[in-house]
Protein backbone atom coordinates (compact mmCIF):
# COMPACT_ATOMS: atom_id res chain seq x y z
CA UNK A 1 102.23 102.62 90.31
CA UNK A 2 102.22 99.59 92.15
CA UNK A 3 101.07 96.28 90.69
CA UNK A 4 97.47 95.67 91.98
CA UNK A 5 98.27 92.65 92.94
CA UNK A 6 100.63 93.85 95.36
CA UNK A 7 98.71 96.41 96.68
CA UNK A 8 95.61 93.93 97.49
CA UNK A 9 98.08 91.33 99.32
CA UNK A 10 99.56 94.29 101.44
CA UNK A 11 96.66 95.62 102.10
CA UNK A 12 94.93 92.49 103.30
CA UNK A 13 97.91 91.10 105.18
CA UNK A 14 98.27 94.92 106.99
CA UNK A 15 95.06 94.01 108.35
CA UNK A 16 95.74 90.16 109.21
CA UNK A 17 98.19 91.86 111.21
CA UNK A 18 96.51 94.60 113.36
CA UNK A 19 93.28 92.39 113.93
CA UNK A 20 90.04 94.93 113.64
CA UNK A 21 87.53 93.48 116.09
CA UNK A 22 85.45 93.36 112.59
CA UNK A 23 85.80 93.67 108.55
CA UNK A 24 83.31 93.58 106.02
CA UNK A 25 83.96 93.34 102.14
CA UNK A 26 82.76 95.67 99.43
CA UNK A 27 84.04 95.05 95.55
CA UNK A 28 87.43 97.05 95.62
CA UNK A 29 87.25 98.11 99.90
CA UNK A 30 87.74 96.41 102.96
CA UNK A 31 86.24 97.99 105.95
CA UNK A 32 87.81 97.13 108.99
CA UNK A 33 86.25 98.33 112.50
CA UNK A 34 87.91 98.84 115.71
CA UNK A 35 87.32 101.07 118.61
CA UNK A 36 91.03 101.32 119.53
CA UNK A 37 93.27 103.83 118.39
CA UNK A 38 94.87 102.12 115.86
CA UNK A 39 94.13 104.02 112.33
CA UNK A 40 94.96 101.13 109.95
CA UNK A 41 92.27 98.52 112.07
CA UNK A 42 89.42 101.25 111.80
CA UNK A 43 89.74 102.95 108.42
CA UNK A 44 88.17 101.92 104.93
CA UNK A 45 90.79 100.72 102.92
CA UNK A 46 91.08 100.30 98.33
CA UNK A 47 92.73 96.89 97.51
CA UNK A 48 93.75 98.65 94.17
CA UNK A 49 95.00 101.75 92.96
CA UNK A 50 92.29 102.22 89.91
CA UNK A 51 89.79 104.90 90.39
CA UNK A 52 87.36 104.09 92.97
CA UNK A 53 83.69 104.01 92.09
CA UNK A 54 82.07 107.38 93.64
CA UNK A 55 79.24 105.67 94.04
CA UNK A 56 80.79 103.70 96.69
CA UNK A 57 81.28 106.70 99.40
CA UNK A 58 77.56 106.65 100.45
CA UNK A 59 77.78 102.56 101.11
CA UNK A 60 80.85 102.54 102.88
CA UNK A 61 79.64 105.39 105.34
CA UNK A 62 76.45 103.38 105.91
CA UNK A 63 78.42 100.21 106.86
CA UNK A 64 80.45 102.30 109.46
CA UNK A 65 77.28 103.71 110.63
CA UNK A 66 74.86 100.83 110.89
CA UNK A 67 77.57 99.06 113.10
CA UNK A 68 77.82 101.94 115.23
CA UNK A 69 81.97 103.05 113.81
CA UNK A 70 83.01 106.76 112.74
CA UNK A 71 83.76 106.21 109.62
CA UNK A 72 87.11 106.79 108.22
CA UNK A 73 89.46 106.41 105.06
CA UNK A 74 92.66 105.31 104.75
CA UNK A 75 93.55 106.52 100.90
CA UNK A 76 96.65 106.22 98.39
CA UNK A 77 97.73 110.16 97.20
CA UNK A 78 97.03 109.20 93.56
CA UNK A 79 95.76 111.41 91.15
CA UNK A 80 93.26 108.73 90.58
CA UNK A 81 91.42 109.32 93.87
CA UNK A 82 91.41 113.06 93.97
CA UNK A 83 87.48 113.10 92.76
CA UNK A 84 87.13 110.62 95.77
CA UNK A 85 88.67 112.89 98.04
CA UNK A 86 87.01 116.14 97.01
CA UNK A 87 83.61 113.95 97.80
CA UNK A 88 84.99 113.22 101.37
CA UNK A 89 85.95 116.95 101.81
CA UNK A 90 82.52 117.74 100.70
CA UNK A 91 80.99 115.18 104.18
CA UNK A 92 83.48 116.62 106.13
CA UNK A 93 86.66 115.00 106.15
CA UNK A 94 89.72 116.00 106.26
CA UNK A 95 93.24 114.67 105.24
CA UNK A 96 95.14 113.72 107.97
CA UNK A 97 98.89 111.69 108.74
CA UNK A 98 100.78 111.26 105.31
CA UNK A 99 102.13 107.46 105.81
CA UNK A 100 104.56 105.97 103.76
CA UNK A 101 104.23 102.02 102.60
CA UNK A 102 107.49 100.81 102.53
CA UNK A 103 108.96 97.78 101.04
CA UNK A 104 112.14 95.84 100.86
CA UNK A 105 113.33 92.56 99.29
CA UNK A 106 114.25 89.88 101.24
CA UNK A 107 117.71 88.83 100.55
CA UNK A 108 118.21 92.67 101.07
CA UNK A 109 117.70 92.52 104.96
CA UNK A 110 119.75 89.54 105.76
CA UNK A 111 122.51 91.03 104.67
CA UNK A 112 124.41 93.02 107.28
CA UNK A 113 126.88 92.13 110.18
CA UNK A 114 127.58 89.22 111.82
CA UNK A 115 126.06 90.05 115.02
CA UNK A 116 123.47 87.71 116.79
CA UNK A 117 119.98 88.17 115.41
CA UNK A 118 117.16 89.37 117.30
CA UNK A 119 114.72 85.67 118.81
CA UNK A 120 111.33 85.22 118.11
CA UNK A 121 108.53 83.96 119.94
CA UNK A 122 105.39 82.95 119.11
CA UNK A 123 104.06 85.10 121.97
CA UNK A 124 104.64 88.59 123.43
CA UNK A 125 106.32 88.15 127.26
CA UNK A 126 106.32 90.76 130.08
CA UNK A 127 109.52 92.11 128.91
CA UNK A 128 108.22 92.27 124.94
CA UNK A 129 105.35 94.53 125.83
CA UNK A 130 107.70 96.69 128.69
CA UNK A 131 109.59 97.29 125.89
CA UNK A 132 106.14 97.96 123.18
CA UNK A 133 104.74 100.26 125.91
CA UNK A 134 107.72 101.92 126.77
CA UNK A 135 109.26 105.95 126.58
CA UNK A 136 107.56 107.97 123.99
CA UNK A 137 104.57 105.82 123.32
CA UNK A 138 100.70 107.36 125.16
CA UNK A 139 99.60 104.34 127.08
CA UNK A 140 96.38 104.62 125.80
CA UNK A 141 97.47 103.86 122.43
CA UNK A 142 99.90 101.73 123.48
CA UNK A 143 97.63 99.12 125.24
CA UNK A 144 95.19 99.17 122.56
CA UNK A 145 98.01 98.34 119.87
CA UNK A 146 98.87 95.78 122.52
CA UNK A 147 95.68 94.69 121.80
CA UNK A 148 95.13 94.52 118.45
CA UNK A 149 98.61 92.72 118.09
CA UNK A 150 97.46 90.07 120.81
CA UNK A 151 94.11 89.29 118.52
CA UNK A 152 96.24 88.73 115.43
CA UNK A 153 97.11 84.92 114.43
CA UNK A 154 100.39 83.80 113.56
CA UNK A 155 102.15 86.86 114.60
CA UNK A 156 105.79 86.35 115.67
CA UNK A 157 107.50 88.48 118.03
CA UNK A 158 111.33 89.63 118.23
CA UNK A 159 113.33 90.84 121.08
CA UNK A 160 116.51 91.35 121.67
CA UNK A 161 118.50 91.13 125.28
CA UNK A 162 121.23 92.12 126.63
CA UNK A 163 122.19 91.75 130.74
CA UNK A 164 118.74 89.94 130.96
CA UNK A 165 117.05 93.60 129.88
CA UNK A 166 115.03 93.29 126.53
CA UNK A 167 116.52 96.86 124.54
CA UNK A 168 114.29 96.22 121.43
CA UNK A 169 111.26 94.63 120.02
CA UNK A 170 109.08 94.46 117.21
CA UNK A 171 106.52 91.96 115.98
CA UNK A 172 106.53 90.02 112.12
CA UNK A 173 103.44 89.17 110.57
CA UNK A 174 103.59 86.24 107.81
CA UNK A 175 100.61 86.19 105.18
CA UNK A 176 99.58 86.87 101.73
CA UNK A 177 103.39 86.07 100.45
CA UNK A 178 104.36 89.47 102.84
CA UNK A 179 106.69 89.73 105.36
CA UNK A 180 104.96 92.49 107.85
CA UNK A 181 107.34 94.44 110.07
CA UNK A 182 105.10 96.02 112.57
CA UNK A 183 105.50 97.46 116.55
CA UNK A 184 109.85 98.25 116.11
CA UNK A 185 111.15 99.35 119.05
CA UNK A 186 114.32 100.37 120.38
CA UNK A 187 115.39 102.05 123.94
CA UNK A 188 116.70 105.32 123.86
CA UNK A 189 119.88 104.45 125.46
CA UNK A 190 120.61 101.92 123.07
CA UNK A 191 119.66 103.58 119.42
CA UNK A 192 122.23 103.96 116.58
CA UNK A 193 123.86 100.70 117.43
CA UNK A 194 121.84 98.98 114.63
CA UNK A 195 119.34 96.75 116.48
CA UNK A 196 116.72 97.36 114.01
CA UNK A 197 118.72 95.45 111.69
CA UNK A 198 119.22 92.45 114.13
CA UNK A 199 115.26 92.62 114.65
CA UNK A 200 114.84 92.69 110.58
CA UNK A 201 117.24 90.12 109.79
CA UNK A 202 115.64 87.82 112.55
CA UNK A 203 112.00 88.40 110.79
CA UNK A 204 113.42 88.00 107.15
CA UNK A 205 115.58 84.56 107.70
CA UNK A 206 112.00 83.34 108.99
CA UNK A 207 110.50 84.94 105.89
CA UNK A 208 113.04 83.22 103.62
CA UNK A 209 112.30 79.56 105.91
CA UNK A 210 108.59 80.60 104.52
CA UNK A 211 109.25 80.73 100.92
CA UNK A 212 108.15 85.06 100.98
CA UNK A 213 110.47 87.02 99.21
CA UNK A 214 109.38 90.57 100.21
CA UNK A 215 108.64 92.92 103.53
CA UNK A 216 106.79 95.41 104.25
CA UNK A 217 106.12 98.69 106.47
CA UNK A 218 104.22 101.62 107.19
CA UNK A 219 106.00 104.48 108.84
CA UNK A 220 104.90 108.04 108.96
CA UNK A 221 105.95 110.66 106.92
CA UNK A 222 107.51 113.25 108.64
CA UNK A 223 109.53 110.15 111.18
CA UNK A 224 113.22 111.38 109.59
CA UNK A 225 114.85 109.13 111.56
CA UNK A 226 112.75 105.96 111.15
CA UNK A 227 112.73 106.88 107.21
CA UNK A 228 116.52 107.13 107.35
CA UNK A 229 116.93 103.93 109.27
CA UNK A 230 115.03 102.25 106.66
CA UNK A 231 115.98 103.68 103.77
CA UNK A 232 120.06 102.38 105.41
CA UNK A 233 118.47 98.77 105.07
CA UNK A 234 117.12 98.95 101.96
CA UNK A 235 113.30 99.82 102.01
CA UNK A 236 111.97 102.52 99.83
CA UNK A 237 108.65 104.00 99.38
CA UNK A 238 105.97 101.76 97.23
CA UNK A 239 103.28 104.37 97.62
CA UNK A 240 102.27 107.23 99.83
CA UNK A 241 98.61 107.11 101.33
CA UNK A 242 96.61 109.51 104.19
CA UNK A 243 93.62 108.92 106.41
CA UNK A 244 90.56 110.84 105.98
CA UNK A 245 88.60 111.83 109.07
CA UNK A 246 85.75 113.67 110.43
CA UNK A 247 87.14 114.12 114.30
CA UNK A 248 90.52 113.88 115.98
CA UNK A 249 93.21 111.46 114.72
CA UNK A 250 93.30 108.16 116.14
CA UNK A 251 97.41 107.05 115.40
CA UNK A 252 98.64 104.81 112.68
């Protein structure tokens, strides 16, 4: 199990970096509320793994409903929150998008090859959000994860160019002694040629400027090739966690 400790600084600096439009507090939950698409800006969220407090379930749904949200649950597979879940099941909800939380020590991702790494900007350019919003990715979603990114605060952004064409992105959030690796991108053409590690080792030698010692992800479950990409750079899996909904899935 991860150290509660660990779990409440990811948790709150996951949300630092998607920027709900709001979040209240309850002992043990944040509630963040969005009316993008983005799951992890408009689902409930535990900042530990201990079992949750039943009594809880009817508050939290009040708080979505009173400020006009579908509520929604973003919840650790634990054996400790199976009586949680059966309650949801019991309103309704179903278990939706297994998600892995990911995590990797620092000095792990600057290692690698000499090649240039990847700049950052304290802004996203025209080219940065080309890339975000590019092949593969609805532009619904897209623009409101373009969005939410755009609302966070002290969010760094990486690119990488070649022939004046940016060929892959991804943004770094710095908070709550986490490195956040968020929004990774890479054109089609131009996969397999280890950009992603150029991005990472670009966000982690900033990391490393910061004092933070560890990174973090959230990739999901049944993305092979993202999980094998990471696993080649030295993340593994910290804890496994699903949202619970009522309607259609909004995306991770």
């Amino acid at each position: 199990m991860a150290r509660a400790a660990d779990v409440e600084a990811v948790e709150r600096a996951t949300l630092q970096a998607v920027a709900p439009e709001w979040v209240e507090a309850l002992p043990g939950w944040l509630l963040p509320m969005d009316s993008g698409t983005v799951g992890r800006a408009r689902s409930a969220v535990p900042l530990h793994h201990a079992p949750p407090d039943l009594g809880s379930l009817a508050l939290i749904l009040a708080r979505y409903e009173e400020r006009g949200f579908p509520p929604a649950f973003r919840l650790p597979d634990l054996p400790a929150f199976e009586p949680f879940q059966r309650a949801l099941q019991q309103q309704g909800f179903v278990r939706q998008q297994p998600t892995l939380t990911q995590t990797a020590p620092i000095p792990l991702l600057l290692a690698g090859d000499a090649d240039p790494a990847a700049a950052l900007a304290d802004a996203a350019d025209a080219a940065w959000i080309a890339m975000f919003l590019g092949e593969g990715l609805d532009p619904v979603d897209g623009a409101s994860r373009a969005r939410s990114l755009s609302r966070a605060t002290g969010t760094r952004y990486a690119s990488l160019r070649e022939n004046g064409q940016t060929v892959a992105c991804g943004a770094a959030s710095f908070g709550h002694g986490w490195l956040g690796v968020h929004g990774m991108r890479t054109a089609a053409a131009k996969r397999g040629q280890g950009l992603a590690g150029r991005l990472l080792r670009a966000m982690a030698s900033e990391a490393a400027q910061r004092g933070i010692a560890r990174a973090f992800l959230q990739v999901d479950a049944s993305n092979a090739p993202a999980l094998a990409l990471y696993r080649r750079l030295g993340f593994s899996t910290a804890w496994s966690y699903a949202y619970w909904r009522r309607s259609l899935p909004a995306t991770d």
